[in-house]
N, C-alpha and C. Protein backbone atom coordinates (compact mmCIF):
# COMPACT_ATOMS: atom_id res chain seq x y z
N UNK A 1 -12.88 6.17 -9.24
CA UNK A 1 -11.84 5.25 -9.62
C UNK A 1 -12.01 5.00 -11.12
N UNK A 2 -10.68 5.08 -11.63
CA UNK A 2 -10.88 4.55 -13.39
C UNK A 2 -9.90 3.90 -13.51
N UNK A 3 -10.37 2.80 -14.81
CA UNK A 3 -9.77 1.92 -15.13
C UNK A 3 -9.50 1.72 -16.95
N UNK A 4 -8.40 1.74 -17.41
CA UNK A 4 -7.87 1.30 -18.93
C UNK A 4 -7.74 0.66 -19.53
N UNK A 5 -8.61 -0.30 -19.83
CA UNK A 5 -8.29 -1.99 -20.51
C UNK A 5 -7.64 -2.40 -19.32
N UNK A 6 -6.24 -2.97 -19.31
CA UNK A 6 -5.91 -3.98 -18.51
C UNK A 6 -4.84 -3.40 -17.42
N UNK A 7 -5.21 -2.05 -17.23
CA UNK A 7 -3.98 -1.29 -15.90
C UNK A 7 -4.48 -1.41 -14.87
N UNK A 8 -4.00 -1.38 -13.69
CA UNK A 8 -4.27 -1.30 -12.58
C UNK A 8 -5.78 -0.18 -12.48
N UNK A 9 -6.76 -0.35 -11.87
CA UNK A 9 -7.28 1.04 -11.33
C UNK A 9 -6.87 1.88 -10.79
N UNK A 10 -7.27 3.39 -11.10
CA UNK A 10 -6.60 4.38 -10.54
C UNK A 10 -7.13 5.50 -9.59
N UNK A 11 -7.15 5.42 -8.35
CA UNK A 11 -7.34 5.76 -7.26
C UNK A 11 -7.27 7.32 -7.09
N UNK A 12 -8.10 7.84 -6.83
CA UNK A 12 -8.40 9.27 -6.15
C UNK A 12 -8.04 9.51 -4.87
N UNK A 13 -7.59 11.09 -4.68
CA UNK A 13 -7.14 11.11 -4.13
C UNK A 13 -8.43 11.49 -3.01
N UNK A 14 -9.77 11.88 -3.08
CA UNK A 14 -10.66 11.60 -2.59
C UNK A 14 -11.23 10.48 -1.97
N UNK A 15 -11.03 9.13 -2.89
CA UNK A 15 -11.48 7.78 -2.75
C UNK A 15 -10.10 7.39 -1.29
N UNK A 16 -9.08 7.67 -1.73
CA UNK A 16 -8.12 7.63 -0.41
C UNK A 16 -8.38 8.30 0.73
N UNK A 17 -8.75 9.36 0.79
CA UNK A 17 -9.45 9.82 2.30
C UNK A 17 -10.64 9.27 2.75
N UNK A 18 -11.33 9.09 1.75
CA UNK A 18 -12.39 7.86 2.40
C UNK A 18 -11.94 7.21 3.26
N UNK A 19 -11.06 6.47 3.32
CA UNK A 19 -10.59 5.41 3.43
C UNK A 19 -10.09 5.54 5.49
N UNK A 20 -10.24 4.97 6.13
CA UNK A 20 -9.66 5.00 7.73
C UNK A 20 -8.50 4.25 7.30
N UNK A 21 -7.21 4.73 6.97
CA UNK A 21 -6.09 4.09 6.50
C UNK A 21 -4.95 2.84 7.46
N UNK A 22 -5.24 4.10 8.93
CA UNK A 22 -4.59 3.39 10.28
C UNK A 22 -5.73 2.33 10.85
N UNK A 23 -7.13 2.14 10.25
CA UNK A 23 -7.73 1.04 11.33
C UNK A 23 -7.12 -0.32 11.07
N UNK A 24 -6.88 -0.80 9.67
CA UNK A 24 -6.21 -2.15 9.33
C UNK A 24 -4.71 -2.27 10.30
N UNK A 25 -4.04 -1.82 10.17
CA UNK A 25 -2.53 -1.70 11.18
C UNK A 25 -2.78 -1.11 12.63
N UNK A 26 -3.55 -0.82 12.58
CA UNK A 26 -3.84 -0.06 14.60
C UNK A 26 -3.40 -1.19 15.60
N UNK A 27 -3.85 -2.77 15.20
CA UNK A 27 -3.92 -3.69 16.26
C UNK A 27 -2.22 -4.07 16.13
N UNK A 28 -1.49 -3.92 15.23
CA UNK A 28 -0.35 -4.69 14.95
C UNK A 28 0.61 -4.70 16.05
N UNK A 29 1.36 -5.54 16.66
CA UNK A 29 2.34 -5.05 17.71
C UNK A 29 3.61 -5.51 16.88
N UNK A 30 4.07 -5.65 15.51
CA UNK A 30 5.02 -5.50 15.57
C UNK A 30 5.18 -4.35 14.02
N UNK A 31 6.18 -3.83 13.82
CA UNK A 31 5.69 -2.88 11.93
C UNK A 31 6.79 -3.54 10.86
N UNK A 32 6.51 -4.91 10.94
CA UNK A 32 7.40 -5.55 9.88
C UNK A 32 6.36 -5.41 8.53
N UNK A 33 6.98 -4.93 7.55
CA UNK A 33 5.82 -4.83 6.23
C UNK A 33 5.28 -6.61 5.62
N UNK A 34 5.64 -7.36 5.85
CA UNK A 34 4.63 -8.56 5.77
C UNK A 34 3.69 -8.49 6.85
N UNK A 35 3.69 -8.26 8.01
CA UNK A 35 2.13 -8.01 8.83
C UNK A 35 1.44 -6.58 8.37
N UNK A 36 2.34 -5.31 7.88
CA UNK A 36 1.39 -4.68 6.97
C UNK A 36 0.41 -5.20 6.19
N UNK A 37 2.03 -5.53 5.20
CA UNK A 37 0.75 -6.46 3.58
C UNK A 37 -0.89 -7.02 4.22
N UNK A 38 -0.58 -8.19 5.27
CA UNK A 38 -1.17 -8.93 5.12
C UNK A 38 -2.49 -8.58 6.20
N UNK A 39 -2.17 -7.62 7.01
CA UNK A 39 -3.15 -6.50 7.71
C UNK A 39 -4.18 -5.60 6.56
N UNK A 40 -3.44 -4.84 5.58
CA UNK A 40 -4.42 -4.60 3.99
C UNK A 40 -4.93 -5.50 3.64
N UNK A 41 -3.93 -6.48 3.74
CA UNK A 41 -4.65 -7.27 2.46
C UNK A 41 -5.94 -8.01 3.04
N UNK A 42 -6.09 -8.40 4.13
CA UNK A 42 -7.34 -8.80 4.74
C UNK A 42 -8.74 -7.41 4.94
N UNK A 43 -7.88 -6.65 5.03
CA UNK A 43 -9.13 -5.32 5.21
C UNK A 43 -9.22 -5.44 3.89
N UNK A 44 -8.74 -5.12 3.04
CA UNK A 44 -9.31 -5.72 1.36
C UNK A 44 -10.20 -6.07 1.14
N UNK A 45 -9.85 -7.49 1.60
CA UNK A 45 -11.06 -9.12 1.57
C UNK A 45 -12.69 -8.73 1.98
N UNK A 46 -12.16 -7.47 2.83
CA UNK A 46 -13.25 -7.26 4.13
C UNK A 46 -14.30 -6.16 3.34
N UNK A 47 -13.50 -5.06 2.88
CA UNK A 47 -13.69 -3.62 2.64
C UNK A 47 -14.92 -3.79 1.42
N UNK A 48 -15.87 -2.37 1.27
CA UNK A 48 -16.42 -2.15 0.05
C UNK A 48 -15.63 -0.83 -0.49
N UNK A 49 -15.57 -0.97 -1.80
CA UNK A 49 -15.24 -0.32 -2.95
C UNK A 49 -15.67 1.24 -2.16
N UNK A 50 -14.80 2.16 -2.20
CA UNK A 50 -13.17 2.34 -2.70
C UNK A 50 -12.41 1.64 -1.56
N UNK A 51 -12.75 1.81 -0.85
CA UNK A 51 -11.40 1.11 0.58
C UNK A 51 -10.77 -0.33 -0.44
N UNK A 52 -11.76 -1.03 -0.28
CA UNK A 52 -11.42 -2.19 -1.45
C UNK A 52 -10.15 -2.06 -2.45
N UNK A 53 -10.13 -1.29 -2.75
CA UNK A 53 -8.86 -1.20 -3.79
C UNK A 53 -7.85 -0.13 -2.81
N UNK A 54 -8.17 0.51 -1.92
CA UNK A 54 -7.22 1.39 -1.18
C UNK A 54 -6.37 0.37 -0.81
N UNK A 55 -6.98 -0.40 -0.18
CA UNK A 55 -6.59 -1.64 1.08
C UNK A 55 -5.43 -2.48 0.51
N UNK A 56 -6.28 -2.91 -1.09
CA UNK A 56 -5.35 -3.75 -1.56
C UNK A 56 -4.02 -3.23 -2.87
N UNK A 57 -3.99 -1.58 -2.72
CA UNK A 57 -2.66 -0.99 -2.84
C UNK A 57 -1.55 -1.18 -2.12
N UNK A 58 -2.84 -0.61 -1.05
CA UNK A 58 -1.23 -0.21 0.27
C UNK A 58 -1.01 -1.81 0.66
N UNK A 59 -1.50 -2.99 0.56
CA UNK A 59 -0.90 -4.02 0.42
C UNK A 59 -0.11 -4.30 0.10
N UNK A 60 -0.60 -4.65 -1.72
CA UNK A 60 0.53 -4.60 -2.33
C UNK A 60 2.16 -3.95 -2.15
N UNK A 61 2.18 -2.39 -2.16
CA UNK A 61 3.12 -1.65 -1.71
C UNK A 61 4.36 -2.26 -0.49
N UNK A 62 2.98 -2.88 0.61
CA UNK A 62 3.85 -3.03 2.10
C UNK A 62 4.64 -4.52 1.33
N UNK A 63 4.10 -4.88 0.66
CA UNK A 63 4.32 -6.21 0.12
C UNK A 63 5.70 -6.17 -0.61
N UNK A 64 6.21 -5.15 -1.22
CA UNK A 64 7.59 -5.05 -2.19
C UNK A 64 8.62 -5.26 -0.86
N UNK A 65 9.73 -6.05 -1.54
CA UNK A 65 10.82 -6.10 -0.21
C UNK A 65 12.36 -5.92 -1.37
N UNK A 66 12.23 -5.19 -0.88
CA UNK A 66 13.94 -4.38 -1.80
C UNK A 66 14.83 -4.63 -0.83
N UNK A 67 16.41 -4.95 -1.94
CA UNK A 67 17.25 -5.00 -0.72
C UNK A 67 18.67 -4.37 -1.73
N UNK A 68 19.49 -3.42 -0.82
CA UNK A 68 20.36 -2.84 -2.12
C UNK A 68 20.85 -3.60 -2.75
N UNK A 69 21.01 -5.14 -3.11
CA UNK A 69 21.07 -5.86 -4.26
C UNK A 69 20.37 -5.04 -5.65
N UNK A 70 19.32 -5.50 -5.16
CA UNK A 70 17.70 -5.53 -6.04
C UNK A 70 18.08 -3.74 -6.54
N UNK A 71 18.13 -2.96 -5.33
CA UNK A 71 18.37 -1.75 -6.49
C UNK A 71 19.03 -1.34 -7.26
N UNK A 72 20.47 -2.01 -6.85
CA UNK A 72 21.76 -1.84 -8.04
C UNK A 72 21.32 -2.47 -9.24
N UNK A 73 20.35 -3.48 -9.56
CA UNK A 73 19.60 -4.25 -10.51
C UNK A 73 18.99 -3.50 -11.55
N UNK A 74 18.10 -2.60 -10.61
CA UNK A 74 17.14 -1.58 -10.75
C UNK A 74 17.75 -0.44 -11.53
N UNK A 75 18.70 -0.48 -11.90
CA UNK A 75 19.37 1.38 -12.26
C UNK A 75 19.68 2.06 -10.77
N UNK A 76 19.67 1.38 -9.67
CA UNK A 76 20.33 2.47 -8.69
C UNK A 76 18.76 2.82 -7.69
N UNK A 77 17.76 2.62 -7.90
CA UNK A 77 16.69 2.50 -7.24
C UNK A 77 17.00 2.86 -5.65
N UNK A 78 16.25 4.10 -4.95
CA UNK A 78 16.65 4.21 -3.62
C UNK A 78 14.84 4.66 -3.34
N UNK A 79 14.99 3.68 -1.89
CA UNK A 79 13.75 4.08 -0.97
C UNK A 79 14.18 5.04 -0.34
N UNK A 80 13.10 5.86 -0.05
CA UNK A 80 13.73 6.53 1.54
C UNK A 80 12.17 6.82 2.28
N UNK A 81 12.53 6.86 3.28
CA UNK A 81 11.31 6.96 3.88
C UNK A 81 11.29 8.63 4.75
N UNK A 82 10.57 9.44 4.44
CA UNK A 82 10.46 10.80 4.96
C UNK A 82 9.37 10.83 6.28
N UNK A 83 9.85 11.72 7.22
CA UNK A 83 8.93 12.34 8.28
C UNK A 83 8.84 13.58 8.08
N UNK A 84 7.17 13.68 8.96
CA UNK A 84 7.17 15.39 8.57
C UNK A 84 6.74 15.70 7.08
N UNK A 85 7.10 17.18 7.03
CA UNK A 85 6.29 17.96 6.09
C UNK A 85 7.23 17.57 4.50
N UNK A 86 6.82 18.00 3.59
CA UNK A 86 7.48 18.02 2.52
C UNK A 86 8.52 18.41 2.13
């Protein structure tokens, strides 16, 4: 992991396979992204370094809530969410 004066740290893509990504969300019964967030964000709290900062990415991330308002705002900003291969 490296870090630049005051940017975020920046995560490997090694330090991410470390990581058991599905144990924080495994228990969840429902997949609203605030019980994401807040499923990371406690494995976070929990985790040692790298998970530690894995945890509290994909937090963050589950944490953004866009709504096509917000992207017309944005320049036109589109999520999409893909299955499958590339």
């Amino acid at each position: 992991m490296s870090s630049e004066g005051d940017e975020p740290p920046v995560i490997t893509l090694a330090e991410l396979e470390a990581c058991a990504l599905n144990e924080p969300i495994a228990g969840l019964n429902q997949a609203s992204m605030t019980a994401v967030s807040i499923a990371y964000g406690n494995a976070s709290a929990a985790a040692k370094s790298p998970c530690k900062e894995v945890f509290r990415m994909l937090a963050e991330i589950a944490g953004i809530h866009l709504t096509p308002a917000i992207g017309a705002r944005c320049g036109g900003l589109v999520l999409r969410w893909r299955t499958g291969g590339p």
